[in-house]
Protein backbone atom coordinates (compact mmCIF):
# COMPACT_ATOMS: atom_id res chain seq x y z
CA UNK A 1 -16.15 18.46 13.61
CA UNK A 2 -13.11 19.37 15.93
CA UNK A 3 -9.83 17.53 16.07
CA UNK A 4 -10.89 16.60 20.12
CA UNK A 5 -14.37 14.84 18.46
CA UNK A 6 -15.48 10.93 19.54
CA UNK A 7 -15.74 10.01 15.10
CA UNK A 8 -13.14 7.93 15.39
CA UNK A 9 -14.17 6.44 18.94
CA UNK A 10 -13.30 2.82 19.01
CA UNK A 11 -11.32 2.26 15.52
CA UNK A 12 -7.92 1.40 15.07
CA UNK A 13 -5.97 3.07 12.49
CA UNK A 14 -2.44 2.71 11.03
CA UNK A 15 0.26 5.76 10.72
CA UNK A 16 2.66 5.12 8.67
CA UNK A 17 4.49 8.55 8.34
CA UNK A 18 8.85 8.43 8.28
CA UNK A 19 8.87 11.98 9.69
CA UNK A 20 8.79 11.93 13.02
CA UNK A 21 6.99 15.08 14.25
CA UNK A 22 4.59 15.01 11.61
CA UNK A 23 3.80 11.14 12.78
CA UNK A 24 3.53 12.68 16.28
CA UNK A 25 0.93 15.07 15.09
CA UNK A 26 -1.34 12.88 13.45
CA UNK A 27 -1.01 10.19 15.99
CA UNK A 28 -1.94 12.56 18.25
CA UNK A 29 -4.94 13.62 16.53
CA UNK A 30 -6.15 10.35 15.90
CA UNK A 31 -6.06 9.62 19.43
CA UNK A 32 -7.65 12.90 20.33
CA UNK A 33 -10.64 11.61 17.89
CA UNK A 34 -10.88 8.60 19.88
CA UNK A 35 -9.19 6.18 17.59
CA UNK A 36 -6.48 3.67 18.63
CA UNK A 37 -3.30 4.43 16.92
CA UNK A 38 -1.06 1.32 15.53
CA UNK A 39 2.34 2.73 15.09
CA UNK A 40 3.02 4.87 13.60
CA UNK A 41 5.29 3.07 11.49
CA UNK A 42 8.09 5.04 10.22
CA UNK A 43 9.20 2.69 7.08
CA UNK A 44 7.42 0.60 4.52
CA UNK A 45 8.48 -2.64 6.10
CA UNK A 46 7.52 -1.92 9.98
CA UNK A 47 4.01 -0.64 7.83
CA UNK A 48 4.13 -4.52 6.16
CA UNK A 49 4.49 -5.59 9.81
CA UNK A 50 1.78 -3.86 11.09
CA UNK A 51 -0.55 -4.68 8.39
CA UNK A 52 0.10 -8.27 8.44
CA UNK A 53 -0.54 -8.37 11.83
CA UNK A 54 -4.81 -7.24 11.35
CA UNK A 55 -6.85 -5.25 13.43
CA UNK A 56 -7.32 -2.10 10.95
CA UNK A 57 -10.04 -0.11 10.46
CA UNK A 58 -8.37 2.51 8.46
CA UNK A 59 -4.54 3.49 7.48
CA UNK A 60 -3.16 7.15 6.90
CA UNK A 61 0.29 6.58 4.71
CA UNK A 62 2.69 8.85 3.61
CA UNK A 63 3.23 8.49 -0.49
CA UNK A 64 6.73 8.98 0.24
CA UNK A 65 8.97 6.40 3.01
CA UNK A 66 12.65 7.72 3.19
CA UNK A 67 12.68 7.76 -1.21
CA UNK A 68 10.38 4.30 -0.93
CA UNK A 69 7.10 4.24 -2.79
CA UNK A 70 4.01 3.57 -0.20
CA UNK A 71 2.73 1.44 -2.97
CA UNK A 72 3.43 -1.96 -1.51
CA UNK A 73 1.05 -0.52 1.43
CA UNK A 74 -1.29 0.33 -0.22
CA UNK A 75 -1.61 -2.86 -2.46
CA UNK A 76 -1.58 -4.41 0.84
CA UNK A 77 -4.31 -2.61 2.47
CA UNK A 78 -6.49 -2.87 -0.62
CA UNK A 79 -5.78 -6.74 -0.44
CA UNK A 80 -7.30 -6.55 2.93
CA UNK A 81 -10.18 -4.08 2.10
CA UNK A 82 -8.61 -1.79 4.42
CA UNK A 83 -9.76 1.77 3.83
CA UNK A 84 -6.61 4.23 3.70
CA UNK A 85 -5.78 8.02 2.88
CA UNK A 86 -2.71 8.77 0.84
CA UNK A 87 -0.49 11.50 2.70
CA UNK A 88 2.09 13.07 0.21
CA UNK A 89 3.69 16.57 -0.57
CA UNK A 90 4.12 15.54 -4.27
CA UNK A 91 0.50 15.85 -5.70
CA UNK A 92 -0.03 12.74 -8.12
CA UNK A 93 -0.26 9.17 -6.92
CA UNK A 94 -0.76 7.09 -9.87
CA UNK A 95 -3.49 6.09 -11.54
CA UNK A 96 -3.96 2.33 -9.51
CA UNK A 97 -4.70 4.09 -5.98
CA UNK A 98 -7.06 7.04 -7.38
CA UNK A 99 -9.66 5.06 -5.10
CA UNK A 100 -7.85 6.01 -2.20
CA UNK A 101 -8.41 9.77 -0.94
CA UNK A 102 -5.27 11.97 -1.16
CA UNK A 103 -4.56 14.59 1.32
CA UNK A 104 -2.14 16.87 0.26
CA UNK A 105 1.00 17.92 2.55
CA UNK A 106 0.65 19.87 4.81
CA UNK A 107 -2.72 19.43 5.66
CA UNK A 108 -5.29 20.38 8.36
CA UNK A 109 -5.75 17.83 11.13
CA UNK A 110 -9.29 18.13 11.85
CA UNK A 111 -9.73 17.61 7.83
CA UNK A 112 -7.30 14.72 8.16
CA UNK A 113 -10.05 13.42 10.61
CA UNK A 114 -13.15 14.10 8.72
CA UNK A 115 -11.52 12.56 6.21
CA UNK A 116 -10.51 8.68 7.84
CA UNK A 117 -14.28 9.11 9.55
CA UNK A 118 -15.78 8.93 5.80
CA UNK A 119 -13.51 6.42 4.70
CA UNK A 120 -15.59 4.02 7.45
CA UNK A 121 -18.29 5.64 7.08
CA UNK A 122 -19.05 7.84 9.97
């Protein structure tokens, strides 16, 4: 699969990344996938925003928001059977989220892709 592939044609997936560039880059190749970016988010309360407000397929969230925990979100996207990949640079998440895919910083974007098109099951 390449990064400029239709697998995410017609979902809508959450970024919630603090860094800048790299929320850029993945919004960027989400989009180029065919998926409808919300965000990105760059803190863990514009992510509670956006995930209160619906319409996700899938989420990609940084572990890590400016020395917050991404836990809340992904409590929050479980509560709403929202499929999500864990984005951190530190390894371990603990053991409540091992459910959720981690992809490990820095990471390949057309693996970041593969990766949200198995979570909904493309």
């Amino acid at each position: 699969m390449t990064v400029g592939s239709p697998a995410l044609a017609g979902l809508s997936v959450l970024v919630v990344e603090d860094e800048f560039l790299v929320a850029i880059l993945l919004a960027d190749a989400l989009e180029e996938a065919g998926a409808r970016v919300i965000g990105p988010a760059g803190s863990r309360d514009d992510g509670l925003v956006l995930i209160d407000a619906g319409g996700i397929d899938a989420a990609v969230v940084d572990w890590n928001l400016a020395g917050h925990c991404g836990d809340v979100l992904a409590r929050a996207l479980t509560a709403r059977e929202v499929p999500y990949v864990i984005a951190t640079g530190y390894g371990m998440v603990p053991a409540e989220f091992s459910a959720a895919p981690v992809l490990a910083k820095p990471f390949d974007l057309e693996g970041l892709v593969a990766l949200v098109a198995r979570l909904v099951g493309r």
